[in-house]
C-alpha atoms as a PDB file:
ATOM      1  CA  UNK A   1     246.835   8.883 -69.388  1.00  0.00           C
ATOM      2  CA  UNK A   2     249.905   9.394 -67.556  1.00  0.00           C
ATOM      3  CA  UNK A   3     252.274   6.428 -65.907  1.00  0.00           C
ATOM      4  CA  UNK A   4     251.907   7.441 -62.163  1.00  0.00           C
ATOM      5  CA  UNK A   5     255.677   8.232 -61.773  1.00  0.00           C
ATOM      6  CA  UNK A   6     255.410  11.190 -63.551  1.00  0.00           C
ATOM      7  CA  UNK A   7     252.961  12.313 -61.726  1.00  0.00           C
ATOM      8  CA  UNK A   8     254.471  12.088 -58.515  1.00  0.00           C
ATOM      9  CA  UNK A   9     258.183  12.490 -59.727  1.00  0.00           C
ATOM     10  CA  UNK A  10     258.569  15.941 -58.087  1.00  0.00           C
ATOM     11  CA  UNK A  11     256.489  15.205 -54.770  1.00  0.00           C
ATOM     12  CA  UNK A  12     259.526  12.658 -53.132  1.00  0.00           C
ATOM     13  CA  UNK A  13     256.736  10.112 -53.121  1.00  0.00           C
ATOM     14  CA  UNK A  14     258.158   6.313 -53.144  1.00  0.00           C
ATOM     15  CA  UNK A  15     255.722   3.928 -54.851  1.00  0.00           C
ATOM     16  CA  UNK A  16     255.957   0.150 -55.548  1.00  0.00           C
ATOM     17  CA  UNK A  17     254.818  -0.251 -59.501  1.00  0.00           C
ATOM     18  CA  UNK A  18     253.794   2.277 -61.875  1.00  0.00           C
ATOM     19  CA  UNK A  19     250.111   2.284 -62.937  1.00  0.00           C
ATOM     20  CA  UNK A  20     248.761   4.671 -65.834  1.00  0.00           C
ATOM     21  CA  UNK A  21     246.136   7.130 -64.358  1.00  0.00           C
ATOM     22  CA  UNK A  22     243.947   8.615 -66.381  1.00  0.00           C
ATOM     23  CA  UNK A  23     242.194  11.327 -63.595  1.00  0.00           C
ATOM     24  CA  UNK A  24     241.443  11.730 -60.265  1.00  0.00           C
ATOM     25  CA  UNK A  25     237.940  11.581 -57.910  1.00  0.00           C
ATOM     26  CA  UNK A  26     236.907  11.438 -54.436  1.00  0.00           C
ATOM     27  CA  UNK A  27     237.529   7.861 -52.697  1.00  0.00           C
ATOM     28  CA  UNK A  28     234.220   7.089 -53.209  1.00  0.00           C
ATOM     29  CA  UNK A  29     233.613   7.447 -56.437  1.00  0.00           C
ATOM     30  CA  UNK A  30     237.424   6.813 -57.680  1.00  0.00           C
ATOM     31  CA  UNK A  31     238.037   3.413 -59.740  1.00  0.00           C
ATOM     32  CA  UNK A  32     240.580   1.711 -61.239  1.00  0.00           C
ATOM     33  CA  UNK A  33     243.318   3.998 -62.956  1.00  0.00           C
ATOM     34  CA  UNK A  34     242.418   7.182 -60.730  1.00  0.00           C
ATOM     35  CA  UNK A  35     243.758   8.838 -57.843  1.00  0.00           C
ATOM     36  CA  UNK A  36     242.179  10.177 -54.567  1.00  0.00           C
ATOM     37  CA  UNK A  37     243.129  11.717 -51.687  1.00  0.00           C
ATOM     38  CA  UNK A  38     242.143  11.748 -47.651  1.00  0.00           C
ATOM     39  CA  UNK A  39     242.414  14.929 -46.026  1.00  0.00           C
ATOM     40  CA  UNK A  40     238.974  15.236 -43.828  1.00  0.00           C
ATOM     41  CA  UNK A  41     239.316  12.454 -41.689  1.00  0.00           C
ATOM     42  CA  UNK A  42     235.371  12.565 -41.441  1.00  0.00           C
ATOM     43  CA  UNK A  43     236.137  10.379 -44.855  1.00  0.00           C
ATOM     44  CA  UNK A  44     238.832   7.697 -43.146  1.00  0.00           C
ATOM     45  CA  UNK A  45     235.449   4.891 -43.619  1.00  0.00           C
ATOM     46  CA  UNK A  46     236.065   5.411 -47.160  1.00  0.00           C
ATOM     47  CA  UNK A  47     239.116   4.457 -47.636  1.00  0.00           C
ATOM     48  CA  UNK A  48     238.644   0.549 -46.581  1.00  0.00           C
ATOM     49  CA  UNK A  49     235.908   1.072 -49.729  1.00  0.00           C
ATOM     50  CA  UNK A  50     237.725   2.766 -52.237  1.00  0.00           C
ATOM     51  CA  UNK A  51     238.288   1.297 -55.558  1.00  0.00           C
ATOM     52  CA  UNK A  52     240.897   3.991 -56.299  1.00  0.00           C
ATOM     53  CA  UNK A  53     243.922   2.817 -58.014  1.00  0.00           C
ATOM     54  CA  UNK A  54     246.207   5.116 -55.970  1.00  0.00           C
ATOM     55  CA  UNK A  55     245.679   7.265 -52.528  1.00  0.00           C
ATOM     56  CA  UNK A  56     247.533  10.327 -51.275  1.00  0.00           C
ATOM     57  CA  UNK A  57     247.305   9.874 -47.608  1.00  0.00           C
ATOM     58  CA  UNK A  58     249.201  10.284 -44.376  1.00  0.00           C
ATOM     59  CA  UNK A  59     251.616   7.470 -42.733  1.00  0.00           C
ATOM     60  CA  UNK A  60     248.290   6.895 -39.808  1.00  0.00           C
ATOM     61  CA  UNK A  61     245.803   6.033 -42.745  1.00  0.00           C
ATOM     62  CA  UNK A  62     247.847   3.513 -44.739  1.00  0.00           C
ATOM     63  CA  UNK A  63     246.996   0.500 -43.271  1.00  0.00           C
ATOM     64  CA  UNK A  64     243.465   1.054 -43.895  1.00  0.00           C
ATOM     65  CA  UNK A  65     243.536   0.894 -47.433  1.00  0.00           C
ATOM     66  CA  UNK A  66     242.742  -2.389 -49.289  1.00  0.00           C
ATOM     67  CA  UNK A  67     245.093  -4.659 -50.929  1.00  0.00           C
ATOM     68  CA  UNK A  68     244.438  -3.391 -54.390  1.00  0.00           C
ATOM     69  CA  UNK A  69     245.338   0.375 -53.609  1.00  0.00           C
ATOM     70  CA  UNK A  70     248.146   2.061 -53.300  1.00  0.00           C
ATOM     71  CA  UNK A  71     249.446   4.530 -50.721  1.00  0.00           C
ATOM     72  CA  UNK A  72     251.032   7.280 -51.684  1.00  0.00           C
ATOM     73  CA  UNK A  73     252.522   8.951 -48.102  1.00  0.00           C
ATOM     74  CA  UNK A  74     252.867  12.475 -47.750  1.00  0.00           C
ATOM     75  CA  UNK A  75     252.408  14.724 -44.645  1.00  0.00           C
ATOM     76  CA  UNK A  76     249.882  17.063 -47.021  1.00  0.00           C
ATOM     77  CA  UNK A  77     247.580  14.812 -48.542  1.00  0.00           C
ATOM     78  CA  UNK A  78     245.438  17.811 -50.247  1.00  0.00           C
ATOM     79  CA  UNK A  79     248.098  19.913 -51.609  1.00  0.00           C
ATOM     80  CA  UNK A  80     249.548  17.152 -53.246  1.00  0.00           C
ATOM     81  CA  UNK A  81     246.934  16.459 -55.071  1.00  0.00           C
ATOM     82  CA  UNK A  82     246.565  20.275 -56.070  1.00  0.00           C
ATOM     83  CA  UNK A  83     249.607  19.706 -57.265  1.00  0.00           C
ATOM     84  CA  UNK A  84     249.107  16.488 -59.470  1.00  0.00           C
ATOM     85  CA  UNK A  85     245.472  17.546 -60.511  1.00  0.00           C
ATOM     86  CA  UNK A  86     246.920  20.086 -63.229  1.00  0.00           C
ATOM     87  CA  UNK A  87     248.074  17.525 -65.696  1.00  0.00           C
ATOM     88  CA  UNK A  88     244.656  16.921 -66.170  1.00  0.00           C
ATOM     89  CA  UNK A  89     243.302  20.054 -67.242  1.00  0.00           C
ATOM     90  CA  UNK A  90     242.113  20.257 -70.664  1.00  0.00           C
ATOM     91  CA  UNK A  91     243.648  22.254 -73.360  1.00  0.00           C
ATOM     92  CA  UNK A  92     241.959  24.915 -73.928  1.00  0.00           C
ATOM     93  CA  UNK A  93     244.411  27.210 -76.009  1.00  0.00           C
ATOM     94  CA  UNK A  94     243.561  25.467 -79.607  1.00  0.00           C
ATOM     95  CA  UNK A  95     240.062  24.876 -79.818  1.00  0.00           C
ATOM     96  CA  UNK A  96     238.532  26.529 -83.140  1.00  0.00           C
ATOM     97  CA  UNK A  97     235.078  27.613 -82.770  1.00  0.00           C
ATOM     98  CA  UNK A  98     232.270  26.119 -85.139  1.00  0.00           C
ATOM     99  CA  UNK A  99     231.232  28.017 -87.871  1.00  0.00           C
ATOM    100  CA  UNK A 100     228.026  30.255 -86.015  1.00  0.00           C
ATOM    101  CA  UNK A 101     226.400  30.483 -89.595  1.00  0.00           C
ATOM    102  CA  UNK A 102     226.888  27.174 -90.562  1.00  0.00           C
ATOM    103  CA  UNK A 103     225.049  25.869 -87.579  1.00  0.00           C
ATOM    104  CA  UNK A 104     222.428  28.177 -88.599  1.00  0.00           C
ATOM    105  CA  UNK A 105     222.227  26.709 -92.134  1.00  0.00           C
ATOM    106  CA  UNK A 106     222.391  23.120 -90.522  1.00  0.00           C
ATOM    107  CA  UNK A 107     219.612  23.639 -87.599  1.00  0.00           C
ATOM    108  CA  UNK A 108     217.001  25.309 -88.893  1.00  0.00           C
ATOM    109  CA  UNK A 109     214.451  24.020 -86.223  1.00  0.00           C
ATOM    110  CA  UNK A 110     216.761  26.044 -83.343  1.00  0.00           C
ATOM    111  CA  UNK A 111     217.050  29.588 -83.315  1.00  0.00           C
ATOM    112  CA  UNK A 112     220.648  31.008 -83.057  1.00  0.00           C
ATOM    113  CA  UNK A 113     221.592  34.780 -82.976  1.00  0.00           C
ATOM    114  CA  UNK A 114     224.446  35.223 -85.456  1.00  0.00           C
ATOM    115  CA  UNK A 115     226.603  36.870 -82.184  1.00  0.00           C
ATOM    116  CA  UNK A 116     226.865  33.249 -80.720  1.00  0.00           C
ATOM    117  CA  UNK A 117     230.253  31.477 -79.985  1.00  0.00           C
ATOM    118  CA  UNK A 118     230.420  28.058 -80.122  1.00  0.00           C
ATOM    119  CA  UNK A 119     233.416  25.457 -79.225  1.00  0.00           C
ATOM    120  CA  UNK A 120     233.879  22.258 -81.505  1.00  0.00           C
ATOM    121  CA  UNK A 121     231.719  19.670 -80.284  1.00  0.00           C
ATOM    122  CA  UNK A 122     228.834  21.049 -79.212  1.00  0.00           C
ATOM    123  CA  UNK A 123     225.654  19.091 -79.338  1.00  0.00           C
ATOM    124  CA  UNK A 124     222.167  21.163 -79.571  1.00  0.00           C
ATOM    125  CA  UNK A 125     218.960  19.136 -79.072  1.00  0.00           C
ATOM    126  CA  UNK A 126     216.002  20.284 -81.203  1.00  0.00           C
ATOM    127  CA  UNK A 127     214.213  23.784 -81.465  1.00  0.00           C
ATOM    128  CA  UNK A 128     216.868  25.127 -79.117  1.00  0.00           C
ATOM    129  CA  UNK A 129     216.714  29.192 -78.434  1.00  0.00           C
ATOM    130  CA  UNK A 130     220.302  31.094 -78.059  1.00  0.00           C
ATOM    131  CA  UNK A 131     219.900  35.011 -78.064  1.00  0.00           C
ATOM    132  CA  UNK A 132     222.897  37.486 -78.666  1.00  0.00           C
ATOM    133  CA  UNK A 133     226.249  36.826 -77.041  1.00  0.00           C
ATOM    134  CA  UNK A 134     225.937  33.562 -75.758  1.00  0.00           C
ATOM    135  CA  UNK A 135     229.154  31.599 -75.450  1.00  0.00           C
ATOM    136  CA  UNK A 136     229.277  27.917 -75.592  1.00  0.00           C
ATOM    137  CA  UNK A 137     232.944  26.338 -74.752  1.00  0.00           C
ATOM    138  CA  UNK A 138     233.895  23.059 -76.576  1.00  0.00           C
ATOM    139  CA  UNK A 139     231.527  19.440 -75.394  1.00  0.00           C
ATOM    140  CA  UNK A 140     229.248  21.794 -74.307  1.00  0.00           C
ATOM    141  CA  UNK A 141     225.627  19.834 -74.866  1.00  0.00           C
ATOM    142  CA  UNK A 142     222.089  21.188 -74.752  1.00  0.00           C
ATOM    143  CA  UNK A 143     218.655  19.662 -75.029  1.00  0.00           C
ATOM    144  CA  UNK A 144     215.583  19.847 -76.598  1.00  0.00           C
ATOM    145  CA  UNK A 145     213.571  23.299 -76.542  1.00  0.00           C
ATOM    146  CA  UNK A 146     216.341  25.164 -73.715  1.00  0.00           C
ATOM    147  CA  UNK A 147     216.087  28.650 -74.398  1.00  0.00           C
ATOM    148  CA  UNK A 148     219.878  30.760 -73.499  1.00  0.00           C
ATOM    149  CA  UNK A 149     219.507  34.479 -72.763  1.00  0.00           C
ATOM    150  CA  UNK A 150     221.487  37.106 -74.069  1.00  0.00           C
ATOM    151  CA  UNK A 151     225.276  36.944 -72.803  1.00  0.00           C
ATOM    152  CA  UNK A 152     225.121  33.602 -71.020  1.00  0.00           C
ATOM    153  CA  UNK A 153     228.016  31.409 -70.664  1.00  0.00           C
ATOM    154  CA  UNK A 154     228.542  28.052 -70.485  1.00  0.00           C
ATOM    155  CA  UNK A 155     232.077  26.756 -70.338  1.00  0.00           C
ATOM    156  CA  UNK A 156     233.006  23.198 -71.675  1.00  0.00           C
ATOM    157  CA  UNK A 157     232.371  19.829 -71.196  1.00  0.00           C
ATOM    158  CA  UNK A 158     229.249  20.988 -69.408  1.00  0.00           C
ATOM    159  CA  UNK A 159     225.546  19.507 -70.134  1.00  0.00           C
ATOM    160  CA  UNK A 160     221.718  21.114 -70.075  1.00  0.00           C
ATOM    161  CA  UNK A 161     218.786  18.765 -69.845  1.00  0.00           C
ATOM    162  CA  UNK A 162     215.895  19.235 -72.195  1.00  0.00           C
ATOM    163  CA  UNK A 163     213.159  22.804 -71.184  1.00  0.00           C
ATOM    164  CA  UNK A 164     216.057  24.314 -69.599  1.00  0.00           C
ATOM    165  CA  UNK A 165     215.618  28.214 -69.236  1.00  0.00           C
ATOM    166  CA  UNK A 166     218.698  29.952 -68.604  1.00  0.00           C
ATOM    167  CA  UNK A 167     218.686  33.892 -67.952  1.00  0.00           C
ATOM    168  CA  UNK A 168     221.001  36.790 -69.125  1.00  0.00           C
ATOM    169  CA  UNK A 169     224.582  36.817 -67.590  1.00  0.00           C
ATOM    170  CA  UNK A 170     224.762  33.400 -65.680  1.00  0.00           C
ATOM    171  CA  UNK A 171     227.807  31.972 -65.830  1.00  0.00           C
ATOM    172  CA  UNK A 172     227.953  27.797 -65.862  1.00  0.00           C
ATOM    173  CA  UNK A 173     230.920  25.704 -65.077  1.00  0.00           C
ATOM    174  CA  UNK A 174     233.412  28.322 -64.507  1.00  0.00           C
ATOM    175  CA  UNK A 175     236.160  27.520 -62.095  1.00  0.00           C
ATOM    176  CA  UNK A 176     235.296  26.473 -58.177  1.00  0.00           C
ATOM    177  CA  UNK A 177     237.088  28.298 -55.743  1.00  0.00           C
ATOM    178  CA  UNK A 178     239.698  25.296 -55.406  1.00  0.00           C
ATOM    179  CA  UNK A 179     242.861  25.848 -53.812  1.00  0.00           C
ATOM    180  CA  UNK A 180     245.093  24.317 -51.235  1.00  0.00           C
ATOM    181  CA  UNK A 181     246.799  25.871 -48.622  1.00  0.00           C
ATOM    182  CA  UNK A 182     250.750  24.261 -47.553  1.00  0.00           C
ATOM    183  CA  UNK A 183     251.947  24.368 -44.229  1.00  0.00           C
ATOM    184  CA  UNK A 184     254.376  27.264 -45.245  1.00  0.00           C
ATOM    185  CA  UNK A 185     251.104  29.461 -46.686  1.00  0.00           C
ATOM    186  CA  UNK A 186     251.759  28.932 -50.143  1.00  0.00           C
ATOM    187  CA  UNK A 187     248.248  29.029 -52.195  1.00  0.00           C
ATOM    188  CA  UNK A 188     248.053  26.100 -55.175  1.00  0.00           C
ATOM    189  CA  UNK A 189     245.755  25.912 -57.470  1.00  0.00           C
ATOM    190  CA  UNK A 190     243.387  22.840 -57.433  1.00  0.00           C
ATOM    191  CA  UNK A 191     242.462  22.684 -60.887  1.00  0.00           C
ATOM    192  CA  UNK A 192     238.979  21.890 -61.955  1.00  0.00           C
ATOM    193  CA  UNK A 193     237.931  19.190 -64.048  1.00  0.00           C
ATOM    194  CA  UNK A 194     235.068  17.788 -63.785  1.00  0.00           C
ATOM    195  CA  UNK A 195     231.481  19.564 -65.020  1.00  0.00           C
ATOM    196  CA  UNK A 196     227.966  20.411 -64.690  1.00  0.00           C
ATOM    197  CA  UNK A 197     224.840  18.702 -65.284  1.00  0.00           C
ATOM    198  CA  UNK A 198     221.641  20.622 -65.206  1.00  0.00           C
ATOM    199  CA  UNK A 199     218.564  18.591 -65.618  1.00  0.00           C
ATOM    200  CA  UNK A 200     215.072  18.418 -67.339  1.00  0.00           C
ATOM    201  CA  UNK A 201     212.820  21.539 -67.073  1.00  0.00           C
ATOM    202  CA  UNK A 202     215.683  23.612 -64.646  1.00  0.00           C
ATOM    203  CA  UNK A 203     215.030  27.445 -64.609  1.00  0.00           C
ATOM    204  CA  UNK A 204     218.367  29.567 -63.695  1.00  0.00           C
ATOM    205  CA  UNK A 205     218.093  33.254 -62.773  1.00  0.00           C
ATOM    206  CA  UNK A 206     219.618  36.149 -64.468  1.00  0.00           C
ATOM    207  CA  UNK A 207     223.724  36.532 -63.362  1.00  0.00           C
ATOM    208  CA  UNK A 208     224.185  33.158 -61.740  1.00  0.00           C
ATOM    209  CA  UNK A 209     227.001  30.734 -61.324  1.00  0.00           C
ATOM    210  CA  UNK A 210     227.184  27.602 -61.000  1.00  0.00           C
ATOM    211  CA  UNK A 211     230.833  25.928 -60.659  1.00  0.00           C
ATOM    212  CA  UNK A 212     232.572  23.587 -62.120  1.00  0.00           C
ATOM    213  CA  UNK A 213     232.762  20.400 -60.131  1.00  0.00           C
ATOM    214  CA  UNK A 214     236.857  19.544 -59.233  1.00  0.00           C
ATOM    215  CA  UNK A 215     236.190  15.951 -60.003  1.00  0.00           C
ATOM    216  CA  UNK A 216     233.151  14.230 -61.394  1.00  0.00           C
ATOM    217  CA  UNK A 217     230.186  16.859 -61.632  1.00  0.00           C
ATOM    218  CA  UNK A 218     227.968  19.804 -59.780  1.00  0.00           C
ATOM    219  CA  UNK A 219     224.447  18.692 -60.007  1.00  0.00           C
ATOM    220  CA  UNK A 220     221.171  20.387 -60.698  1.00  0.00           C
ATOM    221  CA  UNK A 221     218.024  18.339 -60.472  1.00  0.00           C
ATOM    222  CA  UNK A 222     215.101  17.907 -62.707  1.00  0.00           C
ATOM    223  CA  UNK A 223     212.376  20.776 -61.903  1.00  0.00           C
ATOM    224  CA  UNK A 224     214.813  23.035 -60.264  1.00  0.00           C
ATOM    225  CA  UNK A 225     214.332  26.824 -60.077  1.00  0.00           C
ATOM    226  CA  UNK A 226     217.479  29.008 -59.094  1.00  0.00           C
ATOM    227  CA  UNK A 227     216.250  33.100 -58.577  1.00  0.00           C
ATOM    228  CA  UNK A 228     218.671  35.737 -59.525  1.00  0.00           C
ATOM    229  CA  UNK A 229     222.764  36.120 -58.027  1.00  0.00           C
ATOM    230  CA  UNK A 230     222.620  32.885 -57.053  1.00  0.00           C
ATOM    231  CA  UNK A 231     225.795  31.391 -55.947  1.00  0.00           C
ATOM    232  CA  UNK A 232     226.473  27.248 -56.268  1.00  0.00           C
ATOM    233  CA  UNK A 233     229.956  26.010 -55.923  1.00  0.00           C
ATOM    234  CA  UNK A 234     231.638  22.847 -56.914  1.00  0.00           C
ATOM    235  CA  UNK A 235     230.425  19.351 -56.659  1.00  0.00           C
ATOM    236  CA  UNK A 236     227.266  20.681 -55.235  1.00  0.00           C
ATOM    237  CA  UNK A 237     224.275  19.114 -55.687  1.00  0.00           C
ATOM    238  CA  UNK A 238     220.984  20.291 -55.769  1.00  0.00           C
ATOM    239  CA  UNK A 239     217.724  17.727 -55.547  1.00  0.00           C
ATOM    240  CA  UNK A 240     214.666  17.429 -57.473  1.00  0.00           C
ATOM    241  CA  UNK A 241     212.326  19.879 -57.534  1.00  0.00           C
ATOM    242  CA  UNK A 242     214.387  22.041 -54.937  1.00  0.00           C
ATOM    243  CA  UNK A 243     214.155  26.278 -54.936  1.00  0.00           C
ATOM    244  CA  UNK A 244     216.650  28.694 -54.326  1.00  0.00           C
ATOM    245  CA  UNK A 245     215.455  32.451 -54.173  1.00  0.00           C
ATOM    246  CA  UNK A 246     217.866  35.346 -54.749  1.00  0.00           C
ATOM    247  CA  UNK A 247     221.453  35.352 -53.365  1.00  0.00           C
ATOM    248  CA  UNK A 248     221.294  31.795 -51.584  1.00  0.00           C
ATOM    249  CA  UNK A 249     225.177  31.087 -51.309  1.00  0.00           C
ATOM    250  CA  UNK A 250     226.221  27.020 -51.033  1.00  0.00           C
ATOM    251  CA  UNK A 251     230.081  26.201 -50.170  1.00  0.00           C
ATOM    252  CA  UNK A 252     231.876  23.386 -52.280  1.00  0.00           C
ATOM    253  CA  UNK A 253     230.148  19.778 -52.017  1.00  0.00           C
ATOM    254  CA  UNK A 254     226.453  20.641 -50.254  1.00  0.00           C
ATOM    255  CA  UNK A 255     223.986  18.428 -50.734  1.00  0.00           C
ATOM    256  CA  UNK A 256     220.383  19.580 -50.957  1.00  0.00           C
ATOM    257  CA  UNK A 257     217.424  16.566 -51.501  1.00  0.00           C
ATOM    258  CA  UNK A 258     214.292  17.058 -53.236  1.00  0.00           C
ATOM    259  CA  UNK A 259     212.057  20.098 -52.631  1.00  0.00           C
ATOM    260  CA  UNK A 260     214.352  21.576 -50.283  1.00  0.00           C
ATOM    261  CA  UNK A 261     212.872  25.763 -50.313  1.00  0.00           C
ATOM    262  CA  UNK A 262     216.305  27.944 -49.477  1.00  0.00           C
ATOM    263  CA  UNK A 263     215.162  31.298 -48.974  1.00  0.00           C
ATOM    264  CA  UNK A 264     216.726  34.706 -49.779  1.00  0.00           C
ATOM    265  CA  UNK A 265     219.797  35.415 -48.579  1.00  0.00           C
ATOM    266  CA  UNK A 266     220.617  32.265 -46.917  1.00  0.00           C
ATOM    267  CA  UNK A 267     223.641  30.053 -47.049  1.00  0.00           C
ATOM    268  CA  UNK A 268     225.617  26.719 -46.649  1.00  0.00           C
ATOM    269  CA  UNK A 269     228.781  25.470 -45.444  1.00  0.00           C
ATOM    270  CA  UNK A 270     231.006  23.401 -47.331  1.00  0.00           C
ATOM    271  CA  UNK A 271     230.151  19.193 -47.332  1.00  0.00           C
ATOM    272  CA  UNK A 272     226.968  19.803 -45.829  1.00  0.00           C
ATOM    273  CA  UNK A 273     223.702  17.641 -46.889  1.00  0.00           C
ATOM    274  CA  UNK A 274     220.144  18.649 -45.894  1.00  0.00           C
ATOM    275  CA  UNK A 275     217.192  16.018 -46.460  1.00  0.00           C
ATOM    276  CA  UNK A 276     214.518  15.861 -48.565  1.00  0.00           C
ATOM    277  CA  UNK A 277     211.530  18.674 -48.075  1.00  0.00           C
ATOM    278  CA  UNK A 278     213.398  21.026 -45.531  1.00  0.00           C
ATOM    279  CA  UNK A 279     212.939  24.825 -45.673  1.00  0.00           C
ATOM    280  CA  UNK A 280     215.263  27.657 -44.670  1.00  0.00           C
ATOM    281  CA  UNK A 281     213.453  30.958 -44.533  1.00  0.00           C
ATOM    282  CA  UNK A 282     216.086  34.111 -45.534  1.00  0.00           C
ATOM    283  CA  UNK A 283     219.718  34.235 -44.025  1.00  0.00           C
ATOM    284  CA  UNK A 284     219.400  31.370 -42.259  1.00  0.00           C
ATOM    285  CA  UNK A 285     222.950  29.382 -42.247  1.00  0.00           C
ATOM    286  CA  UNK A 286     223.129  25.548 -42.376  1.00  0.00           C
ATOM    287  CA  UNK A 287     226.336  24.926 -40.691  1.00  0.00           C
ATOM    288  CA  UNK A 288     226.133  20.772 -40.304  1.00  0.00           C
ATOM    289  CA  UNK A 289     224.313  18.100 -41.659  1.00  0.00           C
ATOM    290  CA  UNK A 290     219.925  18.460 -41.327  1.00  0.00           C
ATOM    291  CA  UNK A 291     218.171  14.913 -41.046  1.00  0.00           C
ATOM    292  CA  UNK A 292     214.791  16.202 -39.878  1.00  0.00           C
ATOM    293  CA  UNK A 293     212.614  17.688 -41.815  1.00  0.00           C
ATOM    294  CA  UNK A 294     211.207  21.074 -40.885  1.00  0.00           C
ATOM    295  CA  UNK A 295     211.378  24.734 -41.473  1.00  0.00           C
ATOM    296  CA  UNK A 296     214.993  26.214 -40.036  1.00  0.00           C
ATOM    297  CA  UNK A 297     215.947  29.701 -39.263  1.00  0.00           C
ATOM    298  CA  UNK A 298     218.431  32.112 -37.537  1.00  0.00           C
ATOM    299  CA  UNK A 299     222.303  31.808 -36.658  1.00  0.00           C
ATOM    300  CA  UNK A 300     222.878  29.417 -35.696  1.00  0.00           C
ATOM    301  CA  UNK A 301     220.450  27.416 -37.321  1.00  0.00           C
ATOM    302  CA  UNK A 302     217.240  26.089 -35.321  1.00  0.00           C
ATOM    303  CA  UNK A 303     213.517  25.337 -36.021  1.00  0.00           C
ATOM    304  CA  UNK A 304     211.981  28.032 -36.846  1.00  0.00           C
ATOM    305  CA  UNK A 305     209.324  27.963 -34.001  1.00  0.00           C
ATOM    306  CA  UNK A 306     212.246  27.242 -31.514  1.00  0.00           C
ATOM    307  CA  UNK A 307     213.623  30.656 -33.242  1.00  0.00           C
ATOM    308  CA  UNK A 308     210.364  32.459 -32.502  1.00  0.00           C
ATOM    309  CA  UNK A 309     209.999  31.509 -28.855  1.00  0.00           C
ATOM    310  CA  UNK A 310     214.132  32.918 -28.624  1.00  0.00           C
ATOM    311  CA  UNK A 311     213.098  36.384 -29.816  1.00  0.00           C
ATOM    312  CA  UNK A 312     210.293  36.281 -27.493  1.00  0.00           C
ATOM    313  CA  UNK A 313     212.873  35.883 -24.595  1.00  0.00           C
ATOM    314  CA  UNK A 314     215.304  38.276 -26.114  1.00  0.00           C
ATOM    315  CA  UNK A 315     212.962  41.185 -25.647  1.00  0.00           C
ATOM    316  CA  UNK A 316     211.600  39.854 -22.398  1.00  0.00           C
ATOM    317  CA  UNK A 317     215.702  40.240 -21.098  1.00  0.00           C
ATOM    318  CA  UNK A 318     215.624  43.450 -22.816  1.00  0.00           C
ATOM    319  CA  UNK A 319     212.627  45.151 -20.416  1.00  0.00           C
ATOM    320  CA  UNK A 320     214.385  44.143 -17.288  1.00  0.00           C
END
């Protein structure tokens, strides 16, 4: 917890009173003793809604916070929060790792290679399966009968549901690509710390990664399977039941609903959501927001029978 002057002390930021804040989340999420921050104004509804102790937002948005909120005014609403989100990384410089053979003597019904790294902490469900070189970071918690392949990471605070299979080489809850970018080009770190929740019976291909969420968490669903080189960045989150084949891509904050069939190759932008039972066949590119369900393709993005009748017309123009 830190008193909210501190935080700000260096930003020329005037505030009224002096709350402690203990973290920071997006407006709609964000509750008493947190931050948040409006930068998109495709998020300006929120901020009549937010229950966020404290806002960084232009002079124009003020006035549309409630009564309970403060406003803290800045011409760069983003960076400054870059800026304020590092006092709430974790420490990570003194954590001593768990005795490997000890947990071996003390969890007989799970199956650890001696090789494995553990952080204090950690929580293993029953008859749980790591294999040589897995690396657990500190909070890290895993449940019932989840098998870890060889050289799999997961960093801290991080949590896997019960039948999860996870292959050799993934990587979960490293760091999302989070960085702000001033007005005089100067690149600053947005530091990440929220987490990632994987769900009941999730498969995850070999050499994955999943980020990190910024705030609060990146989300996998129940029944999830993720193929190989699979990228999924921060606060993403991925429905029930939903497939991914090899190298799908998905920018920071997409939304995918339940069975939603991405196929190889293809890709999101950032803050995107797609509804429940869509497909995209391979390297198609959702650029905005899909409400209708139905099978997309192409660049841009279209139905994939509206794609079809294009190509038709394509090499039509080509035999004039």
């Amino acid at each position: 917890m830190y008193d909210l002057q501190d935080l700000i002390n260096d930003l020329s930021i005037k505030v009224s009173s002096n709350p402690r804040i203990r973290g920071i989340n997006t407006l709609q999420e964000a509750g008493p003793g947190e931050l948040s921050f409006l930068e998109n104004k495709r998020y300006t509804s929120q901020l009549a809604l937010t229950r966020a102790e404290a806002v960084f937002v232009r002079q124009e948005h003020a006035a549309k916070l409630p009564d309970h909120t403060l406003a803290l005014i800045c011409d760069e609403p983003y960076a400054q929060m870059a800026r304020v989100s590092r006092f709430f990384s974790p420490d990570l410089t003194e954590k001593k790792p768990l005795d490997t053979q000890q947990v071996i003597t003390e969890r007989p019904d799970c199956v650890i290679h001696p090789s494995v790294v553990m952080g204090p902490n950690c929580r293993l469900g029953e008859k749980v399966h790591l294999m040589p070189g897995v690396v657990l970071g500190h909070n890290v918690t895993i449940g019932d009968n989840s098998i870890i392949y060889p050289n799999a990471v997961i960093y801290h605070d991080c949590v896997i549901g019960n039948q999860v299979i996870i292959h050799a080489g993934s990587v979960i809850g490293s760091d999302g690509f989070g960085f702000a970018i001033t007005r005089q080009g100067e690149y600053i770190k947005i530091y990440q710390n929220g987490n990632v929740i994987i769900g009941n019976n999730v498969e995850i291909g070999a050499n994955c990664t999943i980020d990190r969420a910024a705030f609060s968490s990146t989300r996998i669903g129940d029944d999830v399977r993720i193929d190989n080189l699979v990228h999924i960045a921060h606060n993403c989150e991925i429905g029930q039941a939903s497939v991914l084949a090899g190298q799908v891509g998905l920018a920071g904050s997409s939304r995918l609903g339940s069975r939603v069939m991405m196929g190889g190759q293809s890709a999101s932008a950032g803050h995107v959501s797609v509804c429940d039972g869509t497909t995209i066949l391979g390297r198609g590119v959702i650029s905005k927001d899909i409400r209708d369900k139905d099978v997309y393709s192409g660049f841009p993005l279209m139905p994939h029978k509206l794609w079809l009748k294009l190509q038709v017309k394509l090499q039509q123009l080509m035999k004039v």
